[in-house]
Protein backbone atom coordinates (compact mmCIF):
# COMPACT_ATOMS: atom_id res chain seq x y z
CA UNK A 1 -9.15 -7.85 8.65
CA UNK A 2 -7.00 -10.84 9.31
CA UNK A 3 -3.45 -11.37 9.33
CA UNK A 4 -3.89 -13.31 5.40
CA UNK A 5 -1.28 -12.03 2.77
CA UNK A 6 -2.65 -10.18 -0.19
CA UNK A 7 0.67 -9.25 -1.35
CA UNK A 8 -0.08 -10.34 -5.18
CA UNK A 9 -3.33 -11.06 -6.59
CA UNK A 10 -2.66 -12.69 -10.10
CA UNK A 11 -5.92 -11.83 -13.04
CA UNK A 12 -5.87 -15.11 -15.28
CA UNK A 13 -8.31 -15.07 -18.21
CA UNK A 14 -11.13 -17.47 -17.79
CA UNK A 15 -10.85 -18.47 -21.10
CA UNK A 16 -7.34 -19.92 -21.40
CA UNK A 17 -7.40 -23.23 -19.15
CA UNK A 18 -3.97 -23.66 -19.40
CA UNK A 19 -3.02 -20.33 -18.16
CA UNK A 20 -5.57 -21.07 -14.71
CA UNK A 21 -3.62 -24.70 -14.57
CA UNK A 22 -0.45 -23.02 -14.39
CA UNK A 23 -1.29 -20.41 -11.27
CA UNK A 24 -1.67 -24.02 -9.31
CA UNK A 25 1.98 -23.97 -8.97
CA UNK A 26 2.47 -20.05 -8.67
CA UNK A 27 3.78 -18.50 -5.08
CA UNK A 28 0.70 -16.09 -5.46
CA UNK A 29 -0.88 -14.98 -2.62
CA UNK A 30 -4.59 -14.92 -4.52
CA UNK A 31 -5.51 -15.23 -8.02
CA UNK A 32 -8.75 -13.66 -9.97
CA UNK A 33 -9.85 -15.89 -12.72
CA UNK A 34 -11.30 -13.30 -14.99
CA UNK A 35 -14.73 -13.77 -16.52
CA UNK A 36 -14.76 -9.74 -17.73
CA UNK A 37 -12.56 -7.65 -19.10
CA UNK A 38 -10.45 -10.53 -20.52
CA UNK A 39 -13.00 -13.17 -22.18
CA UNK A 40 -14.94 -12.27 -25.51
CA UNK A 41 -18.36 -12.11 -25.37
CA UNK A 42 -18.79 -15.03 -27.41
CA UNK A 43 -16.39 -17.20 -24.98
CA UNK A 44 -18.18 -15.74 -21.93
CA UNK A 45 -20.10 -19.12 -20.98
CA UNK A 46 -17.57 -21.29 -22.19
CA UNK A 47 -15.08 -19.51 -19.74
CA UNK A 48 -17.51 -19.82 -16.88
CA UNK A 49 -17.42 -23.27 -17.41
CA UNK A 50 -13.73 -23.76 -17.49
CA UNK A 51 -13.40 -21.66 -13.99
CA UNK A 52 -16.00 -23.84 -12.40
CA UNK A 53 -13.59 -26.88 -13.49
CA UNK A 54 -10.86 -25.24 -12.41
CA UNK A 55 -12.13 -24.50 -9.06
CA UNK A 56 -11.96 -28.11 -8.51
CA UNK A 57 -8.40 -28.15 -8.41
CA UNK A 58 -6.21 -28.08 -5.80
CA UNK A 59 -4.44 -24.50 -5.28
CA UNK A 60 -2.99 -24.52 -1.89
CA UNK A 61 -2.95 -21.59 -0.02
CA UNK A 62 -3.80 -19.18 -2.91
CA UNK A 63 -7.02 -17.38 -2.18
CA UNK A 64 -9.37 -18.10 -5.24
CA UNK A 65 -11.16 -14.70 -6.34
CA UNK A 66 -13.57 -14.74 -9.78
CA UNK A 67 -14.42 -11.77 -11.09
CA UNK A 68 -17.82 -11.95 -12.75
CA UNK A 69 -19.18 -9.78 -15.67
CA UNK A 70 -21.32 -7.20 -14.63
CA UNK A 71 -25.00 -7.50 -13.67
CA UNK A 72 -25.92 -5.12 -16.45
CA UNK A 73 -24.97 -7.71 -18.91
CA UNK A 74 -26.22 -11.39 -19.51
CA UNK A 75 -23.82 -13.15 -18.08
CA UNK A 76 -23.38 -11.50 -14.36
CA UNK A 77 -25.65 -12.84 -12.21
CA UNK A 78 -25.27 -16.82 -13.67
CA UNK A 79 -21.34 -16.13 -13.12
CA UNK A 80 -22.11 -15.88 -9.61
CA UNK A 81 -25.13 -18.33 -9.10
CA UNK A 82 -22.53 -20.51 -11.04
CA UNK A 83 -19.41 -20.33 -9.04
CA UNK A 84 -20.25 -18.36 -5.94
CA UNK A 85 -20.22 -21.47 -3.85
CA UNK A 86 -16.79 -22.97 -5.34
CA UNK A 87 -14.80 -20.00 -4.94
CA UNK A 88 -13.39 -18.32 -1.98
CA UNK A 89 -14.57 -14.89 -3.36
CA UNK A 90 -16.61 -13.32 -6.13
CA UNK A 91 -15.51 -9.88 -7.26
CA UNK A 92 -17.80 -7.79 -8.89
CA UNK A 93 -16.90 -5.03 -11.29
CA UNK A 94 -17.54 -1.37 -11.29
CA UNK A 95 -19.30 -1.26 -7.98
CA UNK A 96 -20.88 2.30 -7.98
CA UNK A 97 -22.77 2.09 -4.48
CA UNK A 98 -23.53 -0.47 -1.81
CA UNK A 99 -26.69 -1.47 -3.47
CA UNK A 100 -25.09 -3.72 -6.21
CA UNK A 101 -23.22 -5.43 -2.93
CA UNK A 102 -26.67 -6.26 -1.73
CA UNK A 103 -27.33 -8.23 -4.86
CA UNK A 104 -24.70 -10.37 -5.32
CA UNK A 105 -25.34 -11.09 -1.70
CA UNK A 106 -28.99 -12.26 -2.64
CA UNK A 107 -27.42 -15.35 -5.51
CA UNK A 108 -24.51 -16.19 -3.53
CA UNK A 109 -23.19 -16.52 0.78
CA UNK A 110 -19.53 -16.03 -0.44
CA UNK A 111 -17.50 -12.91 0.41
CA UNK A 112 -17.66 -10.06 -1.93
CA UNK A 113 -14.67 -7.95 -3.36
CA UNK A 114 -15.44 -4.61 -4.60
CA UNK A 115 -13.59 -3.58 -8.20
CA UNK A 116 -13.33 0.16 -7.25
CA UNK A 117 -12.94 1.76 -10.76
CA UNK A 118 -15.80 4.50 -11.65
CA UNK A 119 -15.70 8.03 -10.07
CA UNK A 120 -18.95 7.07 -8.71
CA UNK A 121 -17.91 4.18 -6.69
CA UNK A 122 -15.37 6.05 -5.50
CA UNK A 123 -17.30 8.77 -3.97
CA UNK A 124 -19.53 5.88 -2.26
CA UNK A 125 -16.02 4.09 -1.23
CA UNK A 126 -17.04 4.32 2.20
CA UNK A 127 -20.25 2.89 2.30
CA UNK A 128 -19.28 -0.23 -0.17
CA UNK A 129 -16.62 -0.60 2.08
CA UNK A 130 -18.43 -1.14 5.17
CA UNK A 131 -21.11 -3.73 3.76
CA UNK A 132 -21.30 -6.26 6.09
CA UNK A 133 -20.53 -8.84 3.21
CA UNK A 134 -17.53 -6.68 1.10
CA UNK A 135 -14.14 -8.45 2.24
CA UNK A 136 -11.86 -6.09 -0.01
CA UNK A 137 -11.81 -3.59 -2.44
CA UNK A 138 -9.89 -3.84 -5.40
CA UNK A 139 -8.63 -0.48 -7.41
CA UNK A 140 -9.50 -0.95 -11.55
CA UNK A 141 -7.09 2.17 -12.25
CA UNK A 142 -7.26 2.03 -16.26
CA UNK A 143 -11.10 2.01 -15.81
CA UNK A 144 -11.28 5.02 -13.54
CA UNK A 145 -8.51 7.02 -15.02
CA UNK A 146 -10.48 6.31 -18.79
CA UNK A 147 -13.75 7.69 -16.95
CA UNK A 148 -11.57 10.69 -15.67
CA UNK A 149 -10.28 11.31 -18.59
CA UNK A 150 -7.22 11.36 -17.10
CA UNK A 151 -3.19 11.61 -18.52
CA UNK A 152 -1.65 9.63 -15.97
CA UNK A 153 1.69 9.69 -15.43
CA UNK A 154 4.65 7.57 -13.59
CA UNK A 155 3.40 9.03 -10.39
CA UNK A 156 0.37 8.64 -10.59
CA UNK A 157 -0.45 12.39 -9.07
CA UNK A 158 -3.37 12.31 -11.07
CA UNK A 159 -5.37 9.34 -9.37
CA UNK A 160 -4.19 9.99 -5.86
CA UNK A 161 -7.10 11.84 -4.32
CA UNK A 162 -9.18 8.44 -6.19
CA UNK A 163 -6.57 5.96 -4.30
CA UNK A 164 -6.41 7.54 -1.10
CA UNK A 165 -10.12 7.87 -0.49
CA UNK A 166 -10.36 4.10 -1.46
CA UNK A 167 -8.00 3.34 1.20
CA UNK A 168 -8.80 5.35 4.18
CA UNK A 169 -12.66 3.80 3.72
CA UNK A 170 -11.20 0.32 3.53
CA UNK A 171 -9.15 1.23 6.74
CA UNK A 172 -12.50 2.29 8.08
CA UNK A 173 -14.28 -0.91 7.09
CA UNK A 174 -11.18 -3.25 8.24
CA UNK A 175 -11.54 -4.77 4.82
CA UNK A 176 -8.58 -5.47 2.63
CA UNK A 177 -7.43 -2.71 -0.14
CA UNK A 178 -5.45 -4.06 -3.76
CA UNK A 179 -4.08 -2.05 -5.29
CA UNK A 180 -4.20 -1.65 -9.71
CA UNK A 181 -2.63 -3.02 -11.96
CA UNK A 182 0.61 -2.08 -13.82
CA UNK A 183 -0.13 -2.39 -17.46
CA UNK A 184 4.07 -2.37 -19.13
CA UNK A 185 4.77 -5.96 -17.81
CA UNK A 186 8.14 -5.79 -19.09
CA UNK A 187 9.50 -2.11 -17.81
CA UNK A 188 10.62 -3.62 -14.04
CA UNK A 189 12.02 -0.33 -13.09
CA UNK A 190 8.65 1.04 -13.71
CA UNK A 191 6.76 -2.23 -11.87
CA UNK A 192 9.03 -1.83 -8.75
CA UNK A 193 8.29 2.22 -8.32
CA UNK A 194 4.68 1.84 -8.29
CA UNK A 195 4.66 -1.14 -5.61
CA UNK A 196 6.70 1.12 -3.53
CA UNK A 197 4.27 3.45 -4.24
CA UNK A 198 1.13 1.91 -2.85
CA UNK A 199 3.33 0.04 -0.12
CA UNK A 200 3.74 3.54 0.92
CA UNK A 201 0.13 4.35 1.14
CA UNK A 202 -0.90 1.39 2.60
CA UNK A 203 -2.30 -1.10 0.64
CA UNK A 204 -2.00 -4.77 1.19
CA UNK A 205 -0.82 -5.73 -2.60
CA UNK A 206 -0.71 -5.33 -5.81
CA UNK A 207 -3.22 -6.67 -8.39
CA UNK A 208 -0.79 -8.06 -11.10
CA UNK A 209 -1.32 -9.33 -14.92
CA UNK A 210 2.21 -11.52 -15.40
CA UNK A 211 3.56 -14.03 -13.25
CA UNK A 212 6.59 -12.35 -14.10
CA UNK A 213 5.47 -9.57 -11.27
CA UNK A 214 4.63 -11.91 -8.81
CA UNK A 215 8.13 -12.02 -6.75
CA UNK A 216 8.38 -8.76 -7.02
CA UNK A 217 5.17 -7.93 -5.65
CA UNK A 218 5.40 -10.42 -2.51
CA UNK A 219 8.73 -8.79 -1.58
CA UNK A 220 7.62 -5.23 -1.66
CA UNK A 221 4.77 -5.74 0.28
CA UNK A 222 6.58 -8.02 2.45
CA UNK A 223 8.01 -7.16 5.46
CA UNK A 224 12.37 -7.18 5.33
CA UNK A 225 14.19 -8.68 7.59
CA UNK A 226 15.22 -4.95 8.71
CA UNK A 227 11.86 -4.38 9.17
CA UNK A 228 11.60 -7.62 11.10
CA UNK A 229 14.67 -7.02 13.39
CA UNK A 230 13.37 -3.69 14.14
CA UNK A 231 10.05 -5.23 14.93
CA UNK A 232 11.41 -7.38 17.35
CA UNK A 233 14.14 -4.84 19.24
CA UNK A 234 10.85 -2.40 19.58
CA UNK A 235 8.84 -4.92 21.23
CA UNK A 236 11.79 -5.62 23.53
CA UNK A 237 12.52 -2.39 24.67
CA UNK A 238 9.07 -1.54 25.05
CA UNK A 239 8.63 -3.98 27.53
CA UNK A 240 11.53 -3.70 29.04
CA UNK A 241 10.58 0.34 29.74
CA UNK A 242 7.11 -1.05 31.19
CA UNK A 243 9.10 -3.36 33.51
CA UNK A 244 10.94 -0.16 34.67
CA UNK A 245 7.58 1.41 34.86
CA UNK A 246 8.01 3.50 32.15
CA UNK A 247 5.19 4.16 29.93
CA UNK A 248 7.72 5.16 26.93
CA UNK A 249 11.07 3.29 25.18
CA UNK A 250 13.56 4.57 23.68
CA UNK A 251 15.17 2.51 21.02
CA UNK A 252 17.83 3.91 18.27
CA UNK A 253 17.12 7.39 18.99
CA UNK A 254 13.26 7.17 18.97
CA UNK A 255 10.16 6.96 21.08
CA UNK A 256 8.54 3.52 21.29
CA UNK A 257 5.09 3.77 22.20
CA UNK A 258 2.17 1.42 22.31
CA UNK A 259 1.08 2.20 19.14
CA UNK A 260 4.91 1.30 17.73
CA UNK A 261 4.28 -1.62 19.42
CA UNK A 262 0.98 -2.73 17.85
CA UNK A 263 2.51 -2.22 14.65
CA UNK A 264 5.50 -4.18 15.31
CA UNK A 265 3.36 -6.94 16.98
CA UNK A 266 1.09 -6.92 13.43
CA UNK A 267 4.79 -6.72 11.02
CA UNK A 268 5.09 -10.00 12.88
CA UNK A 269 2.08 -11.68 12.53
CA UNK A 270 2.12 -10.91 8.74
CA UNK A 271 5.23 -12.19 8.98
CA UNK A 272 4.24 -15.64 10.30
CA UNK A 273 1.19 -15.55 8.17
CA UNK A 274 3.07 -15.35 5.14
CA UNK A 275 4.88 -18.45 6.25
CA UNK A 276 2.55 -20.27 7.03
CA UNK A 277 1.18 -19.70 2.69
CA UNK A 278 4.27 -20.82 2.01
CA UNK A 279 4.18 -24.47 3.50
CA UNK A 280 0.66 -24.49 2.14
CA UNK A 281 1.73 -24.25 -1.59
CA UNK A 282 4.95 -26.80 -1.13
C-alpha cells in the first residue's frame, strides 16, 4: 500500500454533470462517480456517457474511482469495457467472493476496488482482499446492515464484527480500507464521532456523500501537528538511544521501540504525501 491519501472519497452521481464538474475544484482526496446506486435505470447509459466525458477533465491529484452497476444487470460489464481505461479505478459493487474480481479483470487492466457490503463478501473479505488486482476495499454499510437486518445505532456496535474483519483482511492484503458512508449530512456532531470512529480502527478514510464532509474528513484522518511533533521527537530519541547503543528510548515517559519508530517514520510520510495532493490540486 503506498503512502497516497484516502482520507475522503467523495460518491458524485453519474448523472448530474454539473455535480462531477464541481469535484474538479474539491480538496478531495478521491472521488467515485457513481453509475449504481445513484442513477435511474433509465439514465444508466446516459450517465456512463457523461463520466466518460468527464474523465477527460483535468482533476489534479484526486484519484478518479467509478463505480459500475453490477454484472448481474445490463449495464455492468459495458460500464467497465467503457471507462476502465480512463479511470484510475473501477469499483465494483457487492463483491461476494474473489471470483467476480477475476471478471472485471478479464474487460479491463485498471485496478479494482472492492464495495464490501453483503454478509457474504464479508466472510470472503480475505480472499477478495488479496487478489492480485483488488487495490482497496470499500465498506457499503447501509447495504450490509439492510442484508443483516440490522438496527444500527450511533455506535455502530452492531456492524463491528462486519468492519473489523474487513479491515484486518485489507491489512493482510496491504490494500487500502474506506470506510461507509454517513447518511445525516447535516448532523456534524454525528459526522465527526463516526470518523473518529473508524480513525480509531484503522481505516484510511471515509467514503463521504456532501462536500460539506470533505474537511472534516481530511482532518480526522490526517495526522495533527501533535501527532507530527511526537512523530518527530520519537524518531529522535530513538536514534539517539541506538547511538548510545541502546536498543530502547525513552521519550515522555514511554518506551520507543522500532516498531514506534516505523510508525512515526509512516505518520510522516503520509504527512508529506498529503502535501504533495495539495500542490497538485492548486
Amino acid at each position: 500500500m503506498s503512502d497516497r491519501p484516502f482520507r475522503s472519497v467523495l460518491y458524485v452521481p453519474g448523472s448530474k454533470p454539473r455535480a462531477m464538474e464541481k469535484c474538479r475544484s474539491l480538496a478531495v482526496d478521491s472521488v467515485i462517480f457513481d453509475l449504481e446506486d445513484a442513477v435511474a435505470p433509465d439514465a444508466k447509459v446516459a450517465a456512463r456517457d457523461a463520466v466518460a466525458a468527464e474523465l477527460d477533465a483535468d482533476h489534479g491529484g484526486t484519484l478518479r474511482l467509478v463505480r459500475i452497476n453490477g454484472f448481474d444487470t445490463e449495464w455492468g460489464e459495458a460500464d467497465a469495457r467503457a471507462l476502465g481505461a480512463s479511470c484510475d479505478g473501477i469499483v465494483v459493487p457487492k463483491v461476494g467472493d474473489a471470483g467476480q474480481i477475476d471478471r472485471v479483470a478479464t474487460l479491463t487492466a485498471t485496478p479494482v476496488w472492492a464495495m464490501m457490503e453483503t454478509p457474504g463478501g464479508v466472510m470472503n473479505a480475505a480472499a477478495i482482499a488479496a487478489h492480485e488486482r483488488v487495490a482497496g476495499l470499500v465498506m457499503g454499510t447501509n447495504d450490509l446492515a439492510n442484508d443483516l437486518g440490522a438496527r444500527v445505532g450511533p455506535a455502530r456496535a452492531e456492524l463491528q464484527v462486519a468492519l473489523q474483519t474487513c479491515l484486518l483482511a485489507a491489512r493482510a492484503a496491504g490494500v487500502v480500507a474506506i470506510d461507509g458512508v454517513f447518511n445525516a449530512f447535516r448532523d456534524e456532531d454525528g459526522f465527526l464521532a463516526e470518523c473518529r470512529q473508524g480513525r480509531d480502527l484503522g481505516f484510511d478514510g471515509k467514503s463521504l456523500i456532501h462536500p460539506a464532509q470533505i474537511a472534516a474528513a481530511n482532518e480526522i484522518f490526517g495526522p495533527s501537528e501533535a501527532e507530527l511533533d511526537l512523530a518527530r521527537r520519537q524518531i529522535a530519541a530513538y536514534e539517539a538511544a541506538l547511538a548510545e547503543g541502546q536498543a530502547v528510548a525513552v521519550l515522555d515517559g514511554r518506551i520507543v521501540e522500532g516498531l514506534h519508530v516505523a510508525t512515526a517514520r509512516a505518520t510522516l510520510a503520509k504527512a508529506d504525501a498529503i502535501r504533495a495532493l495539495d500542490r497538485q490540486g492548486d
